[in-house]
Protein backbone atom coordinates (compact mmCIF):
# COMPACT_ATOMS: atom_id res chain seq x y z
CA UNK A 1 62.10 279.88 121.19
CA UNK A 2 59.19 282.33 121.54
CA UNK A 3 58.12 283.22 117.85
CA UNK A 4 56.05 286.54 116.51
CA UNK A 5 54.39 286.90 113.33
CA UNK A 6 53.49 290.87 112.03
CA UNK A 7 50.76 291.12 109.81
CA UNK A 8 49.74 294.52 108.03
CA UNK A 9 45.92 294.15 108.80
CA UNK A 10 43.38 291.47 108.46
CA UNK A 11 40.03 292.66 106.96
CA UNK A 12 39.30 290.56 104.63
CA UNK A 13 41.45 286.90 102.97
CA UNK A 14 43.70 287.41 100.01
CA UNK A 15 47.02 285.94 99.01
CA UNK A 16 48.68 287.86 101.89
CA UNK A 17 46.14 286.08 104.59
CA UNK A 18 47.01 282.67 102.90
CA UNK A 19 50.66 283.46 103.02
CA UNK A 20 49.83 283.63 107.00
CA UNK A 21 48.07 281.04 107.22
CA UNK A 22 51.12 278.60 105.93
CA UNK A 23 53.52 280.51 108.43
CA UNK A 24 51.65 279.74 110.98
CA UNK A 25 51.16 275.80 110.12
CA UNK A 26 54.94 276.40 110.16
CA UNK A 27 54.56 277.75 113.89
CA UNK A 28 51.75 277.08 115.54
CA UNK A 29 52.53 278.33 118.55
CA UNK A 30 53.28 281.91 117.26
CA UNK A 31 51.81 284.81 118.56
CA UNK A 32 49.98 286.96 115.44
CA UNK A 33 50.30 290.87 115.76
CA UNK A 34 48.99 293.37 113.15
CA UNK A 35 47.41 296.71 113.18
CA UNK A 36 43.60 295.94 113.31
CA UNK A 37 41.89 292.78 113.23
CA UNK A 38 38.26 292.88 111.84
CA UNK A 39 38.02 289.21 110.14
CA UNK A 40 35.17 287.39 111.64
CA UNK A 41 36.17 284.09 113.78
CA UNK A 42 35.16 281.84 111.30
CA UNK A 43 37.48 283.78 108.31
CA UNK A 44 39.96 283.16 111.46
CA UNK A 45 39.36 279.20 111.56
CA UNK A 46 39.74 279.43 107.75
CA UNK A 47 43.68 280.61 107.79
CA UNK A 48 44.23 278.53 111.49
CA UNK A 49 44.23 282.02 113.65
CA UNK A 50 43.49 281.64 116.85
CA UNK A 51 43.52 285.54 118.04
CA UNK A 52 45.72 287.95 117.44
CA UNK A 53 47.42 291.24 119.55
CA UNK A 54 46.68 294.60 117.68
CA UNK A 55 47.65 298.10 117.75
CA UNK A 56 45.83 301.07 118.93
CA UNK A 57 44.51 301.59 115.30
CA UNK A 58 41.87 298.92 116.78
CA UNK A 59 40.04 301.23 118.31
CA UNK A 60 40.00 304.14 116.11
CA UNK A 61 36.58 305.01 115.11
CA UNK A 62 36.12 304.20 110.88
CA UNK A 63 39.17 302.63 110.64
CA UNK A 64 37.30 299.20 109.86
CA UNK A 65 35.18 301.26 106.74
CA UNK A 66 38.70 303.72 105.64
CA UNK A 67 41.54 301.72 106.71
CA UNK A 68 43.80 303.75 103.57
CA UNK A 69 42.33 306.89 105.52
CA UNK A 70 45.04 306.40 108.48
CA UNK A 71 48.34 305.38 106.22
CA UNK A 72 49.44 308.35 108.30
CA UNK A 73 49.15 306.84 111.62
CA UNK A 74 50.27 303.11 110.43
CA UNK A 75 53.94 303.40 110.90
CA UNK A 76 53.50 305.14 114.21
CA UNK A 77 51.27 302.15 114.82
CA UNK A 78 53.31 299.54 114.26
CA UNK A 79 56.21 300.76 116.08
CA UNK A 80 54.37 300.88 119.39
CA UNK A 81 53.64 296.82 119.07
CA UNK A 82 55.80 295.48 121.83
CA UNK A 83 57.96 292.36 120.84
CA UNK A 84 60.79 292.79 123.21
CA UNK A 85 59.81 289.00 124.61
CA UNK A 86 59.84 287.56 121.71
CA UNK A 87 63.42 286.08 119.98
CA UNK A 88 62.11 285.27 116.50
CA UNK A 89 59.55 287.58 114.75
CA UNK A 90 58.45 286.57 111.10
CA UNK A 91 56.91 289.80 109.16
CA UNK A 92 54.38 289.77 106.55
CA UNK A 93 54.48 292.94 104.73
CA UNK A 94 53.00 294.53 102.44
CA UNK A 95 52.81 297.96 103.65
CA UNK A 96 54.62 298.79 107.06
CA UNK A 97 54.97 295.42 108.75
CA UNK A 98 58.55 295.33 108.58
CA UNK A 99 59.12 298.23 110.59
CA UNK A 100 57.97 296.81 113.95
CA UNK A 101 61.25 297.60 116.30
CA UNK A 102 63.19 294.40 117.10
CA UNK A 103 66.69 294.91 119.47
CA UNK A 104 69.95 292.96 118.42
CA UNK A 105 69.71 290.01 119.75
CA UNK A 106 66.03 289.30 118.39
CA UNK A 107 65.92 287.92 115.28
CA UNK A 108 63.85 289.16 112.14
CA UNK A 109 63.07 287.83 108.81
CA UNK A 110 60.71 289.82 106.86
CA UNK A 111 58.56 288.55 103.87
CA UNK A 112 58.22 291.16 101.61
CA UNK A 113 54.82 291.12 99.31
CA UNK A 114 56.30 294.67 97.82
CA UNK A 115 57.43 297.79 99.26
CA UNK A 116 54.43 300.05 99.71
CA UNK A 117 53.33 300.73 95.71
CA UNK A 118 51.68 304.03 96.14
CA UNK A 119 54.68 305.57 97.80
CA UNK A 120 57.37 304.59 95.14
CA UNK A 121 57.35 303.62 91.40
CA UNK A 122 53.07 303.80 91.41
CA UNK A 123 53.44 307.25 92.92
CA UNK A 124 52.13 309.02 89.77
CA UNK A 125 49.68 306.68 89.18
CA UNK A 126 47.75 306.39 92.00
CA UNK A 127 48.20 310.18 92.26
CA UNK A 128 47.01 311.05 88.98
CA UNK A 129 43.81 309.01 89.27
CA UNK A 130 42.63 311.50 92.64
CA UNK A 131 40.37 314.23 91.05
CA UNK A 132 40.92 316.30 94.45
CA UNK A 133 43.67 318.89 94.18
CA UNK A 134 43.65 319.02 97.74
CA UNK A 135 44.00 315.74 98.36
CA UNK A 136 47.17 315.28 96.22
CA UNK A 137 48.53 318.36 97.39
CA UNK A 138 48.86 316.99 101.03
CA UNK A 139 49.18 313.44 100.16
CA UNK A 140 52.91 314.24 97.69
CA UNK A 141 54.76 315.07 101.34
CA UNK A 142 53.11 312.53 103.28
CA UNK A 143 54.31 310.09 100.75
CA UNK A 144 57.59 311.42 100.68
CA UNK A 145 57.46 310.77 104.84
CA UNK A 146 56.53 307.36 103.95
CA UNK A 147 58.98 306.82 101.63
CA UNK A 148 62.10 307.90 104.26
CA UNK A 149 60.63 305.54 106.97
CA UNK A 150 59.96 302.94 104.77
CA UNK A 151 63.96 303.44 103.39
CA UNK A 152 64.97 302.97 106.91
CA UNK A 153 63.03 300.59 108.32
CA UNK A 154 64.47 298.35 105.31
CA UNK A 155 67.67 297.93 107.62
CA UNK A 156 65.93 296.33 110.67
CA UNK A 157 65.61 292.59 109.35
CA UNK A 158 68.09 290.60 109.44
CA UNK A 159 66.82 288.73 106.58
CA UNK A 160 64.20 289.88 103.74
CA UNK A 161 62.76 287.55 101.70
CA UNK A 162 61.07 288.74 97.87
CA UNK A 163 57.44 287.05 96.52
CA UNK A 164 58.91 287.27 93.40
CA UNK A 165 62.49 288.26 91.43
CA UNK A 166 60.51 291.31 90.02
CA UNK A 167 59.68 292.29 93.50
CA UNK A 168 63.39 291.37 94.46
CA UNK A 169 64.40 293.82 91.85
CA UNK A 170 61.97 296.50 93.33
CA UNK A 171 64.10 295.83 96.85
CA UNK A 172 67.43 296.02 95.45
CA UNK A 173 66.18 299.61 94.03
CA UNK A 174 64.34 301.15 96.54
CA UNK A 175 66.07 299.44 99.93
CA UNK A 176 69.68 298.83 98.67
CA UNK A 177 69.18 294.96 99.88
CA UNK A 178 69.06 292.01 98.13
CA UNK A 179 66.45 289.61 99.28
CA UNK A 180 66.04 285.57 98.65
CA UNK A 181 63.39 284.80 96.13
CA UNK A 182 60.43 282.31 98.09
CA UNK A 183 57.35 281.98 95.90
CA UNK A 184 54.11 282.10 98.12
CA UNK A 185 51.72 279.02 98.43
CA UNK A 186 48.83 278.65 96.00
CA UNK A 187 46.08 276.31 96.68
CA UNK A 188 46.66 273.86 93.77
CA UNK A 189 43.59 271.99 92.40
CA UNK A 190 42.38 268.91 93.72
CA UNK A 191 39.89 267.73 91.07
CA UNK A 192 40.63 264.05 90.56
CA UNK A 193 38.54 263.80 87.01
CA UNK A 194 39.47 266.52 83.79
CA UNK A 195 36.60 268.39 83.24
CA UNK A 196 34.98 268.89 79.64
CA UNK A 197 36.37 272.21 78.30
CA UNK A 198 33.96 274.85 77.19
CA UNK A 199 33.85 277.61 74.02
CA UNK A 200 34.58 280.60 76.92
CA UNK A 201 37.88 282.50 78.17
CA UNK A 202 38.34 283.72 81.11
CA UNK A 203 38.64 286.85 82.97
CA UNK A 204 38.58 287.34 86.98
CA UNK A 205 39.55 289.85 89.27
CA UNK A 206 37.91 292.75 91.89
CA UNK A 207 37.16 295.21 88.38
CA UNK A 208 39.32 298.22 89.36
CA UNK A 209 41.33 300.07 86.97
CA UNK A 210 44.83 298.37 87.42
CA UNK A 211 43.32 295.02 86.46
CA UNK A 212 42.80 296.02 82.98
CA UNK A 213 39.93 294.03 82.67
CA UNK A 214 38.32 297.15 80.43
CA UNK A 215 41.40 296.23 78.11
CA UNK A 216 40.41 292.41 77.75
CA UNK A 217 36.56 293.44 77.66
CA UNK A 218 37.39 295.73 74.41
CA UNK A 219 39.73 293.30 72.75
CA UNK A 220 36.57 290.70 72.76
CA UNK A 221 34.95 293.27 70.44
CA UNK A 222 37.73 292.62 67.97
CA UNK A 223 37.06 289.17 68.66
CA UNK A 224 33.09 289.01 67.82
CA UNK A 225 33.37 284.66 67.14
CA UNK A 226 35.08 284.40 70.54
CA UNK A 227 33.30 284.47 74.15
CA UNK A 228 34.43 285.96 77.00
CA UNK A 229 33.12 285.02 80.96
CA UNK A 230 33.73 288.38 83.43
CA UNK A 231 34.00 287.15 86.88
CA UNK A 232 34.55 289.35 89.71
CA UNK A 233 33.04 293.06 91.04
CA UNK A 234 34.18 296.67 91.53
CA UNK A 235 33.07 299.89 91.04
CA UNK A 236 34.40 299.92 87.58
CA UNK A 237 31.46 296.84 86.95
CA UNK A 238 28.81 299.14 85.57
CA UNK A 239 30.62 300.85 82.93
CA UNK A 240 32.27 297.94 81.63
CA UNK A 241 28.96 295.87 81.75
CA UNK A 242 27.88 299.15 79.32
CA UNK A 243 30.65 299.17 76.96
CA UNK A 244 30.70 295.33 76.64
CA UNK A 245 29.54 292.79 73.20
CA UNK A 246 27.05 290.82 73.18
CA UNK A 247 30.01 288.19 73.23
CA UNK A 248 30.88 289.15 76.78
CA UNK A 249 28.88 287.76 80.24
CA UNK A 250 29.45 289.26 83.33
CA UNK A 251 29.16 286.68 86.01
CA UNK A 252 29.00 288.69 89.15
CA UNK A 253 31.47 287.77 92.26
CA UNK A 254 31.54 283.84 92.31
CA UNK A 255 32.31 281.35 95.03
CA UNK A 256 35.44 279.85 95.31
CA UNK A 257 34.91 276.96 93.94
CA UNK A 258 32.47 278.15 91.29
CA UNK A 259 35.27 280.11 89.93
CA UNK A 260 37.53 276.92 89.80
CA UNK A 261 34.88 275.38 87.72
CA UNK A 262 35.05 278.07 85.33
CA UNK A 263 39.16 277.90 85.43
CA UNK A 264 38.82 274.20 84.69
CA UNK A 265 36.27 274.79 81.46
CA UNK A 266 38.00 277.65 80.18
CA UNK A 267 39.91 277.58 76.62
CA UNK A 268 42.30 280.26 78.52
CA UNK A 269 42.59 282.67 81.50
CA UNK A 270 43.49 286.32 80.64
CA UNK A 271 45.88 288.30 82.94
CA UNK A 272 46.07 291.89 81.48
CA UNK A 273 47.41 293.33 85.02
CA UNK A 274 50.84 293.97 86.36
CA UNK A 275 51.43 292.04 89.44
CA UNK A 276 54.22 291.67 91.73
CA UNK A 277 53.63 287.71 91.88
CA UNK A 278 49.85 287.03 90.40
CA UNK A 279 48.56 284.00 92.32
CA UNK A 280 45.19 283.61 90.13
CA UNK A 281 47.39 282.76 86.94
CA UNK A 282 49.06 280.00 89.11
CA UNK A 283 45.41 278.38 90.42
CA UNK A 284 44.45 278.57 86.50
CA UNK A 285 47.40 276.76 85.43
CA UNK A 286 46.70 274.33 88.07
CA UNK A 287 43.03 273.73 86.58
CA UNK A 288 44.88 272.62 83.61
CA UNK A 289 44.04 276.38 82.01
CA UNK A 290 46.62 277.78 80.25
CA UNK A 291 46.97 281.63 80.48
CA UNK A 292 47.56 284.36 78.87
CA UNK A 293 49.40 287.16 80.26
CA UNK A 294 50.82 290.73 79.98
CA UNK A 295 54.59 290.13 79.85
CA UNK A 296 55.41 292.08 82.99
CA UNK A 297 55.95 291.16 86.58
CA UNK A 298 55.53 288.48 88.64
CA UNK A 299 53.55 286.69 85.08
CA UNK A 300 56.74 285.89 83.91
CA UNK A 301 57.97 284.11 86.25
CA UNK A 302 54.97 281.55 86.55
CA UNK A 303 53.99 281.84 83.27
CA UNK A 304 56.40 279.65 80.45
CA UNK A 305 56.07 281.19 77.08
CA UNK A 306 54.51 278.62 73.91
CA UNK A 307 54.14 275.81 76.77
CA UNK A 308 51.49 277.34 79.37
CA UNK A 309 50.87 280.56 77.60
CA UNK A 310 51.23 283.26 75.93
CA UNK A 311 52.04 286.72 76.56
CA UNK A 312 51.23 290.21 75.13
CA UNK A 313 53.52 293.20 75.30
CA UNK A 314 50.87 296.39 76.10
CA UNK A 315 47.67 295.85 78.41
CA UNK A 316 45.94 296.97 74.83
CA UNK A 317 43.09 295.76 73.37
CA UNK A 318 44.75 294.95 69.73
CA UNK A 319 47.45 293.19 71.71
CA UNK A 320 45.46 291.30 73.58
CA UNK A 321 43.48 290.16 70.50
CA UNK A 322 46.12 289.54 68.74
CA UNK A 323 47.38 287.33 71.53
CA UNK A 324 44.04 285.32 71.40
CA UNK A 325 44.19 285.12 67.83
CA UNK A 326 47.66 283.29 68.20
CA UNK A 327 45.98 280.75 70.90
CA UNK A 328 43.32 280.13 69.14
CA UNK A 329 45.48 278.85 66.08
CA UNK A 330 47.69 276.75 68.71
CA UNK A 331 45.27 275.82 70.84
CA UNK A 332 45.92 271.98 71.21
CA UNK A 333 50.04 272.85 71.61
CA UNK A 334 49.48 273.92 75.27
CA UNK A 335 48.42 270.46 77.05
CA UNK A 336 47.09 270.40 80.74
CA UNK A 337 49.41 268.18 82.19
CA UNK A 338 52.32 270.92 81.40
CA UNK A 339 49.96 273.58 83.20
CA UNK A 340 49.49 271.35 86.14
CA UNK A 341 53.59 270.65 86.40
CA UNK A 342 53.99 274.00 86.02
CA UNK A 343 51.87 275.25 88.74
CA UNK A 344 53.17 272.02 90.66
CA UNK A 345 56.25 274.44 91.43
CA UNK A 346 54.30 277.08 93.90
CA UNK A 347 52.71 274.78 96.02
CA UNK A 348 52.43 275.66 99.62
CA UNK A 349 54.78 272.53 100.58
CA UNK A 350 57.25 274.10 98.68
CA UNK A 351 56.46 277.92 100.74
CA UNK A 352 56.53 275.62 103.62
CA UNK A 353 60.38 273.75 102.97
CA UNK A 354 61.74 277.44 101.64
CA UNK A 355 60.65 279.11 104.89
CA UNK A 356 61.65 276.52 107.63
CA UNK A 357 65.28 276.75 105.22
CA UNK A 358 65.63 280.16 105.59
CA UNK A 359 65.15 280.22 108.90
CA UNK A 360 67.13 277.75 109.88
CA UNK A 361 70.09 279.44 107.88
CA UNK A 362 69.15 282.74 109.54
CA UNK A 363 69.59 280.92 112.86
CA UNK A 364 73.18 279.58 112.36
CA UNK A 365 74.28 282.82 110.59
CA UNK A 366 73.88 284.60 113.86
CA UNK A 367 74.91 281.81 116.16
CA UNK A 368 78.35 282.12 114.10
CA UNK A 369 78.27 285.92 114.04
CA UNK A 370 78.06 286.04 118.61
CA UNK A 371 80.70 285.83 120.52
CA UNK A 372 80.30 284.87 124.26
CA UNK A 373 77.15 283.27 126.20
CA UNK A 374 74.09 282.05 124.44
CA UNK A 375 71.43 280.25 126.73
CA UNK A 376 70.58 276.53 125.17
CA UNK A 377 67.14 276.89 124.57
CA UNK A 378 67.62 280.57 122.62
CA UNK A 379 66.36 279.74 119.23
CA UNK A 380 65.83 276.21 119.28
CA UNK A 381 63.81 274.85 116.75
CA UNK A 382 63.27 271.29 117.45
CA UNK A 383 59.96 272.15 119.61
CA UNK A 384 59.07 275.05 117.21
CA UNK A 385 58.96 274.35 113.65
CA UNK A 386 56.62 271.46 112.66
């Protein structure tokens, strides 16, 4: 069985990149495709890539300093990435991934992150936030192209799979197909000894508007006995850096591991944003960190309510205070060990068994759907799937 992974672009390693890099320990033999490729070879040795095929958007001049710049050109790109040798291709999409052209007797499951945000429900929003009037007056019926190719492009897999129920819902809405829930991998903690907790919550994320990390940052002000750590950059660092209390420290973009050790020692991790899954709250619940959340998206589905956290209705500063205030007064009910279980349940083992499930049940589906001739060797997994 000749297997193809589709990846939107690699530029830099997020939760999409890791969600690649456990597809590929699935199928290590799989040939990676994506639009551009501009991760350096040791980021590649990081998430087990080898090389990758990519589209003509490779060469376009700026496209590695504006990738957002050529949204235009992406589905056009994609569709010109030849898979006709390939029988199973595995997409990774976030953005227009799952529209690669397969033929019918090629098989395609496509993990969906989310359909593209900035073309449906976050339309407004990311519209509203351009200052340009000419830029929003040509971008309203480019996103209304991307919407109708996205729409139909939905049709092409023969199986889509959700990060999340919320996202699942945001299918069923925009697509008209219900997708299979599989929770990506997050990279669980491996400290062996419980560290000593410190007197500081915790905030991290890049500092962009959606994060609502300006929401958190004011709430502290209400919260004058309490201490805040900022971790993360953006260009919205400056100004919150100026409007911040003396309670609040702003520690910069940390290491990976440096920001585990601040997980670990925190009271509690804040999550003011709404995200389709959220894997940060997941890695803070696996530091034995409780969290607490905005009660929307993908936060309530790893988030358990009085047990591993808390959560606030609005991404407002008195909500958010008042959601501290509550922790703070039953602090010792939320134990690490019920963080750790918790978190236990999006390991990458876990995205590992769900995805080697699927497609096997993908597999026999069609094999029971074709009538007449298939060669022996057409899909055979046994020298495939490790």
């Amino acid at each position: 069985m000749r297997v193809a992974i589709v990846h939107d672009w690699l530029y830099t390693i997020g939760g999409a990149e890791r969600v690649l890099q456990e597809m590929l320990h699935c199928f290590p033999q799989a040939d990676v495709f994506c639009l551009f490729d501009f991760l350096t070879q040791e980021e590649r040795e990081k998430i087990g890539l080898k090389s990758t095929h990519q589209s003509f958007l490779q060469k376009v001049p700026f496209v590695h300093r504006a990738h957002r710049a050529f949204l235009p050109l992406m589905p056009i790109a994609i569709e010109q990435l030849d898979l006709s040798a390939y029988d199973l291709i595995i997409s990774s999409s976030y953005a227009v991934a799952k529209g690669v052209i397969t033929g019918p007797d090629q098989l395609h499951i496509s993990y969906v992150h989310s359909p593209i945000r900035y073309a449906w429900d976050l339309q407004h929003t990311y519209l509203a936030r351009n200052s340009n009037p000419l830029t929003t007056f040509f971008a309203r019926p480019l996103l209304h192209w991307l919407r109708v190719w996205d729409s139909r492009t939905a049709h092409g897999p023969n199986l889509v799979l959700a990060n999340s129920h919320f996202v699942a819902r945001r299918i069923r809405k925009v697509y008209g197909r219900e997708a299979e829930v599989l929770y990506p991998p997050v990279r669980l903690s491996t400290r062996q000894e419980p560290p000593v907790k410190g007197k500081h919550f915790l905030a991290a994320s890049r500092l962009v508007p959606y994060k609502n990390i300006e929401a958190i940052v004011r709430a502290f002000a209400e919260l004058p006995d309490q201490q805040l750590i900022v971790a993360g950059d953006g260009p919205e660092g400056a100004r919150l850096r100026k409007i911040a209390g003396p309670n609040v420290s702003f520690v910069g973009f940390v290491s990976d591991g440096a920001l585990r050790d601040l997980m670990a020692t925190a009271r509690a991790f804040i999550f003011a944003a709404e995200e389709d899954f959220g894997i940060i709250s997941v890695e803070a619940q696996s530091e034995g960190t409780p969290v607490l959340a905005l009660g929307r998206g993908g936060s309530c589905e790893t988030v358990v309510e009085g047990r591993t956290g808390l959560f606030f209705d609005q991404p407002e500063p008195p909500a958010i205070a008042a959601a501290v205030r509550d922790f703070v007064s039953r602090e010792a009910e939320f134990l690490p060990e019920h963080c750790k279980a918790q978190a236990e349940l999006f390991s990458a083992e876990r995205f590992r068994d769900g995805l080697r499930r699927h497609v096997q049940q993908t597999i026999a589906a069609y094999r029971a759907s074709m009538v007449g001739y298939i060669p022996q060797d057409k899909f055979s997994l046994e020298q495939q799937v490790i």
